[in-house]
N, C-alpha and C. Protein backbone atom coordinates (compact mmCIF):
# COMPACT_ATOMS: atom_id res chain seq x y z
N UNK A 1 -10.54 -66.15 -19.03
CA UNK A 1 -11.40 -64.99 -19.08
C UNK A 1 -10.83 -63.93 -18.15
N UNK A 2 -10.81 -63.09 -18.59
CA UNK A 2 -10.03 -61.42 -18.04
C UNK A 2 -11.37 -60.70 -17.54
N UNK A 3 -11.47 -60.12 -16.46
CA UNK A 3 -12.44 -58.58 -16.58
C UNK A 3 -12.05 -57.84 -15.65
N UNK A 4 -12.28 -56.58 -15.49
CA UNK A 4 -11.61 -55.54 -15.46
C UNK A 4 -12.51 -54.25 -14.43
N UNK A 5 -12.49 -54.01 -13.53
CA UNK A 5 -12.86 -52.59 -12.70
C UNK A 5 -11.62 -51.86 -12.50
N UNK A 6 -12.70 -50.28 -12.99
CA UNK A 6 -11.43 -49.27 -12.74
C UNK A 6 -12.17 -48.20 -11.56
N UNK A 7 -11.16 -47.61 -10.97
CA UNK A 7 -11.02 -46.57 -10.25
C UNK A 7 -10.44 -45.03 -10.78
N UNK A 8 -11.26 -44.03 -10.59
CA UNK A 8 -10.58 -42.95 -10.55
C UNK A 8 -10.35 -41.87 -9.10
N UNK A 9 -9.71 -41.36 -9.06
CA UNK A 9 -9.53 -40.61 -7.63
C UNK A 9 -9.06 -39.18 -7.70
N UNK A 10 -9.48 -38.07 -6.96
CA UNK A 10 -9.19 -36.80 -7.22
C UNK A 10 -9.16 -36.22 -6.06
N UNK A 11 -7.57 -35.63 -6.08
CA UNK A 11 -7.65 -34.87 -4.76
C UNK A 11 -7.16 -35.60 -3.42
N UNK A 12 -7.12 -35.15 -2.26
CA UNK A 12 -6.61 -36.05 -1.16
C UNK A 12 -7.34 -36.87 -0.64
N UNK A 13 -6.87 -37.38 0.30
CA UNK A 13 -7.51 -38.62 0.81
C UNK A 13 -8.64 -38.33 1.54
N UNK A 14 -8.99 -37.44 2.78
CA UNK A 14 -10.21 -37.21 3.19
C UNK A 14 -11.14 -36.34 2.26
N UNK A 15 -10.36 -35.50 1.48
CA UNK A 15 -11.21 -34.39 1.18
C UNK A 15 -11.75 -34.73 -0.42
N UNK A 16 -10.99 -35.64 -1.31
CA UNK A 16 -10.51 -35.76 -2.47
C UNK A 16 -12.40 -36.86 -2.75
N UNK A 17 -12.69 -37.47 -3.87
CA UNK A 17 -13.60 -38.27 -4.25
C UNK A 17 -13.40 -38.94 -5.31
N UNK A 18 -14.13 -39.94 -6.01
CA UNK A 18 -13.75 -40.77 -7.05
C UNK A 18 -14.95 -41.55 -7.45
N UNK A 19 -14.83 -42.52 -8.39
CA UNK A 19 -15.74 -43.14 -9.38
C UNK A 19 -15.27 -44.09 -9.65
N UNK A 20 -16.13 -45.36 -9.72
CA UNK A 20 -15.54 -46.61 -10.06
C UNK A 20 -16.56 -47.21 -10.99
N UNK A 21 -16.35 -47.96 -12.26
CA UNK A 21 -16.62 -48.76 -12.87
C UNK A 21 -16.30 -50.06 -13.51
N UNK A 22 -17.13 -50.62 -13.82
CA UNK A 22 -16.60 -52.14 -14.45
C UNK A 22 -16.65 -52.34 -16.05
N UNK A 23 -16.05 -53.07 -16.44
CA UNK A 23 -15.89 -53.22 -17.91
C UNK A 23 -17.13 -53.15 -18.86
N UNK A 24 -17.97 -54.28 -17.94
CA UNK A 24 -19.33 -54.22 -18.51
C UNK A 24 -20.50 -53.20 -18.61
N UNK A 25 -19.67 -52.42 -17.63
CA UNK A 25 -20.72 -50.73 -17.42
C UNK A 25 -21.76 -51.10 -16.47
N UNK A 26 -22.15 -52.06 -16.10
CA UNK A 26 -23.35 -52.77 -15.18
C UNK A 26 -23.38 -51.49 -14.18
N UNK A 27 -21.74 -50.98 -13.72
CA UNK A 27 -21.41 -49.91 -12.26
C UNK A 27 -20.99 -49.26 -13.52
N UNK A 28 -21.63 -47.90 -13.27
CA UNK A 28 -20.84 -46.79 -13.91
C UNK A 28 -20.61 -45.72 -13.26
N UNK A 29 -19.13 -45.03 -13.12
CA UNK A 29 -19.27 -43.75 -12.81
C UNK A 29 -19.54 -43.55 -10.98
N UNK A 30 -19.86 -44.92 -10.46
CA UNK A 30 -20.52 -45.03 -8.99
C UNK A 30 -19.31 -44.14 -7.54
N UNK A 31 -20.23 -43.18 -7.50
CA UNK A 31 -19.02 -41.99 -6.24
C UNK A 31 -18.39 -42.85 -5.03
N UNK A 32 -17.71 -42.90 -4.52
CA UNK A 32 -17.00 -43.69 -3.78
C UNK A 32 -16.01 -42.13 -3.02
N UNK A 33 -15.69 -42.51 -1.74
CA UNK A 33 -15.14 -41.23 -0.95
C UNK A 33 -14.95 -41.60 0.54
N UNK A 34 -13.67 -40.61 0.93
CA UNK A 34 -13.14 -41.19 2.34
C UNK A 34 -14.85 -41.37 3.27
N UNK A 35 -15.43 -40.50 3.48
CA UNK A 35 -16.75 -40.64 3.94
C UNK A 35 -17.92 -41.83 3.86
N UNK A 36 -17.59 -42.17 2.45
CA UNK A 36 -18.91 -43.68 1.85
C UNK A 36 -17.60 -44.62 2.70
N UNK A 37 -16.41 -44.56 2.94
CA UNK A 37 -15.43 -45.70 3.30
C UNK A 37 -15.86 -45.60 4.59
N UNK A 38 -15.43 -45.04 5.45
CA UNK A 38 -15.41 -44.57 6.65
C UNK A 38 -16.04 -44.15 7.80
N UNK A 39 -17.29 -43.78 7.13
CA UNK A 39 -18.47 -43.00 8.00
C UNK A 39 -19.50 -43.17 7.02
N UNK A 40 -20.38 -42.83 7.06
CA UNK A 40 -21.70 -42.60 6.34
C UNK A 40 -22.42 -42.12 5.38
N UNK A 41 -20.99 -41.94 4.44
CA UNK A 41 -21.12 -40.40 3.29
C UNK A 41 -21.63 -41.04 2.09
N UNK A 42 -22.69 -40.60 0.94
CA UNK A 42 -23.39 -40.67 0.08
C UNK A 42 -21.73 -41.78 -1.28
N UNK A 43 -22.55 -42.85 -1.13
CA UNK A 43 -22.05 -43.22 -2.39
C UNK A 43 -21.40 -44.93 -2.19
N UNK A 44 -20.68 -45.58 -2.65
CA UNK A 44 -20.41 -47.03 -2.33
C UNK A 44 -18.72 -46.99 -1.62
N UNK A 45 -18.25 -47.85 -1.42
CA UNK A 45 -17.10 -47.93 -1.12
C UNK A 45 -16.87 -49.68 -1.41
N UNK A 46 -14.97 -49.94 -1.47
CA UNK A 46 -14.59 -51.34 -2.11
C UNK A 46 -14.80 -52.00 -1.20
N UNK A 47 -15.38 -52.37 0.18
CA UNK A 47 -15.54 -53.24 0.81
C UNK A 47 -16.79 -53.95 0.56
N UNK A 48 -17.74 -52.86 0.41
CA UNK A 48 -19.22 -52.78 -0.02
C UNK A 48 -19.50 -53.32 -1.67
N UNK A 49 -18.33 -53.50 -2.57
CA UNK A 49 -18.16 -54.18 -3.05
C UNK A 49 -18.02 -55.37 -3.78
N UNK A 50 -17.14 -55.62 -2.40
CA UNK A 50 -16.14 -57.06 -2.62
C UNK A 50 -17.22 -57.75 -1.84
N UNK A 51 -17.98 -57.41 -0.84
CA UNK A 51 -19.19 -58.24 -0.30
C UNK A 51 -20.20 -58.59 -1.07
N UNK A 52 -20.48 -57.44 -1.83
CA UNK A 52 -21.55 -57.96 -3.49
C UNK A 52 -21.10 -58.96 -4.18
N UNK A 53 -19.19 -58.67 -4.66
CA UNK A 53 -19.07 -59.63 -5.48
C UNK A 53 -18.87 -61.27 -4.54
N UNK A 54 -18.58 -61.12 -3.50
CA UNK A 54 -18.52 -62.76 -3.07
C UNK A 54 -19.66 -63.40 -2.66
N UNK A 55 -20.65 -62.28 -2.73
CA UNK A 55 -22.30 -62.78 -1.81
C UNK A 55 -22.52 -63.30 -3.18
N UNK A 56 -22.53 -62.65 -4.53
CA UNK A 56 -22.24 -63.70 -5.95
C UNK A 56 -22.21 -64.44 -6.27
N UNK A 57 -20.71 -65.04 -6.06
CA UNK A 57 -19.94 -65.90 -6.37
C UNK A 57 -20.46 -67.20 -5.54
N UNK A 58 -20.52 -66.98 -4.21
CA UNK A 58 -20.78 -67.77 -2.94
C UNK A 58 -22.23 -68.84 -3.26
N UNK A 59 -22.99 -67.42 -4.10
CA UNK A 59 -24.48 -67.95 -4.59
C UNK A 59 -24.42 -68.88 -5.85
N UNK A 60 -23.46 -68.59 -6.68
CA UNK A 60 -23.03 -69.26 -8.16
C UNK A 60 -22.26 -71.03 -7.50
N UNK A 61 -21.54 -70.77 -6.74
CA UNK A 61 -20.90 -71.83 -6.24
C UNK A 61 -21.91 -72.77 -5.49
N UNK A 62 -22.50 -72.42 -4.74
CA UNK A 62 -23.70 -73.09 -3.91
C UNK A 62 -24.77 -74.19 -4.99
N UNK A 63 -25.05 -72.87 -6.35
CA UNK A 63 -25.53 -73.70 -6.95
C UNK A 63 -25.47 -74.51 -8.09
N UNK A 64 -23.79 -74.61 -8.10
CA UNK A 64 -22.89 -75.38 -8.79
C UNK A 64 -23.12 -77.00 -8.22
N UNK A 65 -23.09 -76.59 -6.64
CA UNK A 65 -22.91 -77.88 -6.10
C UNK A 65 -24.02 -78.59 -5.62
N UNK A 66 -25.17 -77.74 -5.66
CA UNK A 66 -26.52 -78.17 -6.15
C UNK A 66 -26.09 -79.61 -6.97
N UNK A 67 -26.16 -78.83 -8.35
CA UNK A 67 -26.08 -79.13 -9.35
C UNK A 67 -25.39 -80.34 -9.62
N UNK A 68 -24.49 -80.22 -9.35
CA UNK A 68 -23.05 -81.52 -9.44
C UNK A 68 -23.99 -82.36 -8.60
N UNK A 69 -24.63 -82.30 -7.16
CA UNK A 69 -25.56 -83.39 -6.96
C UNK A 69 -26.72 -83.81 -6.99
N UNK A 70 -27.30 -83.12 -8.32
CA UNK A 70 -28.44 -83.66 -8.79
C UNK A 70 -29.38 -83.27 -8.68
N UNK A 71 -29.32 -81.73 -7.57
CA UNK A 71 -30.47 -81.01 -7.40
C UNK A 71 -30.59 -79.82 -7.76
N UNK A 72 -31.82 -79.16 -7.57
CA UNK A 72 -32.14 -78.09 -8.05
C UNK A 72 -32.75 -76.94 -6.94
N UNK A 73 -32.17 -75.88 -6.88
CA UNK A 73 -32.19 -75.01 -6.15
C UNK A 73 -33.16 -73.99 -6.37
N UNK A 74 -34.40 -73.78 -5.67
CA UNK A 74 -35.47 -72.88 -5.73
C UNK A 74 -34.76 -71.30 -5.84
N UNK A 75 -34.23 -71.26 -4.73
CA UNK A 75 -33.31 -69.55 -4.69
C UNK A 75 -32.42 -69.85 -3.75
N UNK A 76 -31.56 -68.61 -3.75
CA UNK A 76 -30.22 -68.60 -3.24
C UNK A 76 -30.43 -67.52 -2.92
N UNK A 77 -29.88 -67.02 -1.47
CA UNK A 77 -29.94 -65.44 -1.38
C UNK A 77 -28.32 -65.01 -0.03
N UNK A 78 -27.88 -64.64 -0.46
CA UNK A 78 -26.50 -64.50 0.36
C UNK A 78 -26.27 -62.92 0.40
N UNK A 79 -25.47 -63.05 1.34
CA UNK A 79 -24.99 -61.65 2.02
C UNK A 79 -24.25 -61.54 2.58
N UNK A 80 -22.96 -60.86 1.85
CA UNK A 80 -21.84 -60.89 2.19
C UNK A 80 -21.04 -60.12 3.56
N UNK A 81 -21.32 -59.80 4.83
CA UNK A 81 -20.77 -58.73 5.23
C UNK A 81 -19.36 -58.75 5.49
N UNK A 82 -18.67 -57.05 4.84
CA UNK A 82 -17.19 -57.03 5.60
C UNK A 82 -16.84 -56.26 6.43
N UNK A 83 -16.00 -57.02 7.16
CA UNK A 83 -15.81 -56.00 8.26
C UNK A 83 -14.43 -55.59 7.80
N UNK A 84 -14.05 -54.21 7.99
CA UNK A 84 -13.15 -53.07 7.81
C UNK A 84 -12.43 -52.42 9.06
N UNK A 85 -11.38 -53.27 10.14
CA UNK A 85 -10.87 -52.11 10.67
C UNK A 85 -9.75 -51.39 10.77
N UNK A 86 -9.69 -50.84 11.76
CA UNK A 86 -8.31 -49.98 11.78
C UNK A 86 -7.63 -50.27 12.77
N UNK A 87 -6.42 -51.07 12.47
CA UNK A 87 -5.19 -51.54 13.31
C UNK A 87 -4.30 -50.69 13.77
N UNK A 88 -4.00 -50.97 15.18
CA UNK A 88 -2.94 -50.20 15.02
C UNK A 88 -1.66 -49.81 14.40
N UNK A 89 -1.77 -51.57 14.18
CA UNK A 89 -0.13 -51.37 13.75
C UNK A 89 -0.02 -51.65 11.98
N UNK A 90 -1.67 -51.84 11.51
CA UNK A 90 -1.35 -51.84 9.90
C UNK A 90 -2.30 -51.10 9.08
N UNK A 91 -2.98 -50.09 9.79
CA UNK A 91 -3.98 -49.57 9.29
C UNK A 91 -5.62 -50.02 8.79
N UNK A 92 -5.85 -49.47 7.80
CA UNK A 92 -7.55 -50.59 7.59
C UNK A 92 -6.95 -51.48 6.90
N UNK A 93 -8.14 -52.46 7.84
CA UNK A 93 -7.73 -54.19 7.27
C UNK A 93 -8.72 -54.76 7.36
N UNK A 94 -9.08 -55.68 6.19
CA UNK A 94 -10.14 -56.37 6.31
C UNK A 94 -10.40 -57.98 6.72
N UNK A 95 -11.25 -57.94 8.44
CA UNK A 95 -10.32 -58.05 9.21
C UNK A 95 -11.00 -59.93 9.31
N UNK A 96 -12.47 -59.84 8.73
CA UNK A 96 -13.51 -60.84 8.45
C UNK A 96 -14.38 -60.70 7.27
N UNK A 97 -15.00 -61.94 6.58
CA UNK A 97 -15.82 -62.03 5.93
C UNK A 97 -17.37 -62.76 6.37
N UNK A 98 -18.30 -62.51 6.80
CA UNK A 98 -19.13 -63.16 6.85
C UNK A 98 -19.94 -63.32 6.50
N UNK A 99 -20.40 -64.78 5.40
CA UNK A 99 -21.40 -65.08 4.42
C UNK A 99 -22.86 -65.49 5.25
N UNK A 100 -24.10 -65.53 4.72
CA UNK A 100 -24.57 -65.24 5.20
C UNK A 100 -25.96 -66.14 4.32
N UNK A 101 -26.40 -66.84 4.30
CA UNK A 101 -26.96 -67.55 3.02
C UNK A 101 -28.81 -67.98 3.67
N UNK A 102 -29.27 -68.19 2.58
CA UNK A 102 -30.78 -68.45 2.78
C UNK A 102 -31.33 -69.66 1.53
N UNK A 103 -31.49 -70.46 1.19
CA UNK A 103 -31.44 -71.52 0.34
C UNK A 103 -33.58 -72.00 0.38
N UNK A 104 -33.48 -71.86 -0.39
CA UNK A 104 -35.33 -72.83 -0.68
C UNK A 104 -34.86 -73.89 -1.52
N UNK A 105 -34.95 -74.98 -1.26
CA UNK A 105 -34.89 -76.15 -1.85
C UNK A 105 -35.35 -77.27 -0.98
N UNK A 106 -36.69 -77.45 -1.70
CA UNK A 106 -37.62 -78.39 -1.30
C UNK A 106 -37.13 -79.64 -1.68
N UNK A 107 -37.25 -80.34 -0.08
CA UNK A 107 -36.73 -82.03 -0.67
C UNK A 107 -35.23 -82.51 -0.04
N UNK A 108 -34.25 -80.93 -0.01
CA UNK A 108 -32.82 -81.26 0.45
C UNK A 108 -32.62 -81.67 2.40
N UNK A 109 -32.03 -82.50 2.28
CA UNK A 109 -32.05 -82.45 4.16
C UNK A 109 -30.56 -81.42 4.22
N UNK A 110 -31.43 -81.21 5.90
CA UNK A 110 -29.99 -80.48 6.43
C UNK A 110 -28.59 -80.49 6.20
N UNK A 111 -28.35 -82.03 6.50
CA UNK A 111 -26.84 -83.04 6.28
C UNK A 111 -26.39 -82.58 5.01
N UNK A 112 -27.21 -82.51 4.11
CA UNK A 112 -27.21 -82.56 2.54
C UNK A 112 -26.75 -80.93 2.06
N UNK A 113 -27.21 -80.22 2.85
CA UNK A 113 -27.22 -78.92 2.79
C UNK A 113 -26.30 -78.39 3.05
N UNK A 114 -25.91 -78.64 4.68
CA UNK A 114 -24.47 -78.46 4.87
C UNK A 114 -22.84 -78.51 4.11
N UNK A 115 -23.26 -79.69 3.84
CA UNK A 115 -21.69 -80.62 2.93
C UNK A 115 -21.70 -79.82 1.98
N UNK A 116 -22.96 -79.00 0.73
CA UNK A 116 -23.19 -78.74 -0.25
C UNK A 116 -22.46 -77.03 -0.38
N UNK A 117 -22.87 -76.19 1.01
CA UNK A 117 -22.35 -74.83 1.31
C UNK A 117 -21.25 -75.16 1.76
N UNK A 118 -20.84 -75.93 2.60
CA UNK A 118 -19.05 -76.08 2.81
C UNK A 118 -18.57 -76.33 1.54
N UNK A 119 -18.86 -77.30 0.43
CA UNK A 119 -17.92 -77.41 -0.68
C UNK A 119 -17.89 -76.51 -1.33
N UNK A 120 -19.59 -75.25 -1.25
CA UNK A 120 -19.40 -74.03 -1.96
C UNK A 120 -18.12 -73.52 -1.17
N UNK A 121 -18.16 -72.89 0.17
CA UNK A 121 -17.83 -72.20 0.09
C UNK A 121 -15.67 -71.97 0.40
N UNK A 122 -15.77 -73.62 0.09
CA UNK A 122 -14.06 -73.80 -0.39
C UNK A 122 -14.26 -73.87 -1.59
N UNK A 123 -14.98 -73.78 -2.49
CA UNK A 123 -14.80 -73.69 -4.07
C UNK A 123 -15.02 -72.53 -4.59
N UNK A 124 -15.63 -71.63 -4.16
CA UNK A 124 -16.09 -70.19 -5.08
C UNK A 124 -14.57 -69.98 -4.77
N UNK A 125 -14.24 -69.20 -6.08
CA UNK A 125 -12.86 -68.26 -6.29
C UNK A 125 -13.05 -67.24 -5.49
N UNK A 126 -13.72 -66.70 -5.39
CA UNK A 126 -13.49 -65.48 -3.95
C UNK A 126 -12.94 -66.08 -3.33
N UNK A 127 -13.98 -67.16 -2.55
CA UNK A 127 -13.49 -66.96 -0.79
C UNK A 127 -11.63 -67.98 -1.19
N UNK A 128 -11.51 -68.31 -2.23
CA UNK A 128 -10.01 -68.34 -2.53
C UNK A 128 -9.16 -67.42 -2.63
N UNK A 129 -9.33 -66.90 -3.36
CA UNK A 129 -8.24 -65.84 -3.38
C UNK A 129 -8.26 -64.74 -1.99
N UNK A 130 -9.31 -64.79 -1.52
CA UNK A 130 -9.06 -64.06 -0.14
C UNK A 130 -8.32 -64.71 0.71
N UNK A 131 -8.26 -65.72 0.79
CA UNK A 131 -7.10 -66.52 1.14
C UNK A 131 -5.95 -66.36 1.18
N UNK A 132 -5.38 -66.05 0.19
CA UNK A 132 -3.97 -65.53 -0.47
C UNK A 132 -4.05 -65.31 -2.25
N UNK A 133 -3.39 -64.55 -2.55
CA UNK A 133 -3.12 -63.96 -4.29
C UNK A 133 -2.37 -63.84 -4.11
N UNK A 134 -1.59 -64.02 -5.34
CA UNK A 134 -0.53 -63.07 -6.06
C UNK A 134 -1.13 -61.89 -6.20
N UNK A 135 -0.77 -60.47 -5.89
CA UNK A 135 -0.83 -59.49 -6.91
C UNK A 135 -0.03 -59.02 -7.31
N UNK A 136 0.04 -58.70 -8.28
CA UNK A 136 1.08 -57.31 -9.11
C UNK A 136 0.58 -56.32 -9.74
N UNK A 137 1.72 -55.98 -9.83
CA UNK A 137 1.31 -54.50 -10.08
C UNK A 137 2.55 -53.52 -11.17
N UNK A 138 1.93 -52.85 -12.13
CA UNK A 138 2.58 -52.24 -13.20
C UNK A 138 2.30 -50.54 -12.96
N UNK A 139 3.01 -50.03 -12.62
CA UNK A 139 2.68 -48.67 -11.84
C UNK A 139 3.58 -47.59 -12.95
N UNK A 140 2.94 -46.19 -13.51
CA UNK A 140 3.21 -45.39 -14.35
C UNK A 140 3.35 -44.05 -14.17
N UNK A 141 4.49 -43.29 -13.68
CA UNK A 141 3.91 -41.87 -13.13
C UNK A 141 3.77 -41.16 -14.55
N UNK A 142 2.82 -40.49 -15.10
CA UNK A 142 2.76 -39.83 -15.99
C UNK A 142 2.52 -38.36 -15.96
C-alpha cells in the first residue's frame, strides 16, 4: 500500500507560505509557513504533523497488541510531542519524540500493560522508520 502527502511552497523561506495535503483530502490545502514552523504563526507545520501521524500509529499499534493478547481496549489516547531544534552545527533537527499515552482497559494489570506499549511501541512503523529510512529522491527542475 502506497499513500501520498504533498507540499506546495511559494516564495522564500521566511517570507514565502505553502499548503499541504494528503491523498485522501482528509488535510486539504492546510497553510503551513516559516512562522506556524518557528514561532507562533497561524496554520500547521511538518513536525505538528508527524506527531499526529505517530500519536496514530502508536495508538493502532497499542491496540494491535491488545489484541494479539486477547484483550480489548476501552480507548487509547496518545500524544505525540516533537521537539524541533536548532543546532549549531546542522540546523533544525528533530531532536526527540515523546509519546505520551492514556489507555482504559478494565481488567489489564500494570505488568501487562507495560510489555503491551513497549511491543507497541517497537512495532508501530513510525517509531521505525524514525529510526533510520532509506529515502530517495527523484528531483525535476522544470
Amino acid at each position: 500500500m502506497n499513500r501520498s502527502g504533498s507540499a506546495v511552497w511559494h516564495g522564500s523561506l521566511k517570507e514565502g507560505n505553502g499548503t499541504i495535503s494528503t491523498q485522501s483530502t482528509a488535510l486539504k490545502d492546510l497553510q503551513y509557513s516559516f512562522g506556524s514552523r518557528f514561532a507562533e504563526g497561524v496554520g500547521t507545520n511538518p513536525e505538528e504533523l508527524l506527531g499526529a501521524a505517530h500519536a496514530g500509529c502508536f495508538s493502532m499499534a497499542l491496540s494491535a497488541q491488545f489484541t494479539e493478547a486477547g484483550l480489548v481496549p476501552d480507548t487509547i489516547e496518545t500524544t505525540a510531542q516533537v521537539t524541533l531544534e536548532i543546532l549549531k552545527d546542522g540546523g533544525p533537527t528533530i531532536t526527540k519524540i515523546h509519546l505520551t499515552t492514556k489507555v482504559k482497559a478494565p481488567g489489564v494489570d500494570k505488568a501487562k500493560f507495560d510489555e503491551l506499549a513497549h511491543k507497541a511501541k517497537e512495532g508501530c512503523p513510525l517509531s521505525k522508520v524514525l529510526k533510520a529510512a532509506e529515502i530517495t529522491l527523484d528531483a525535476t527542475l522544470v
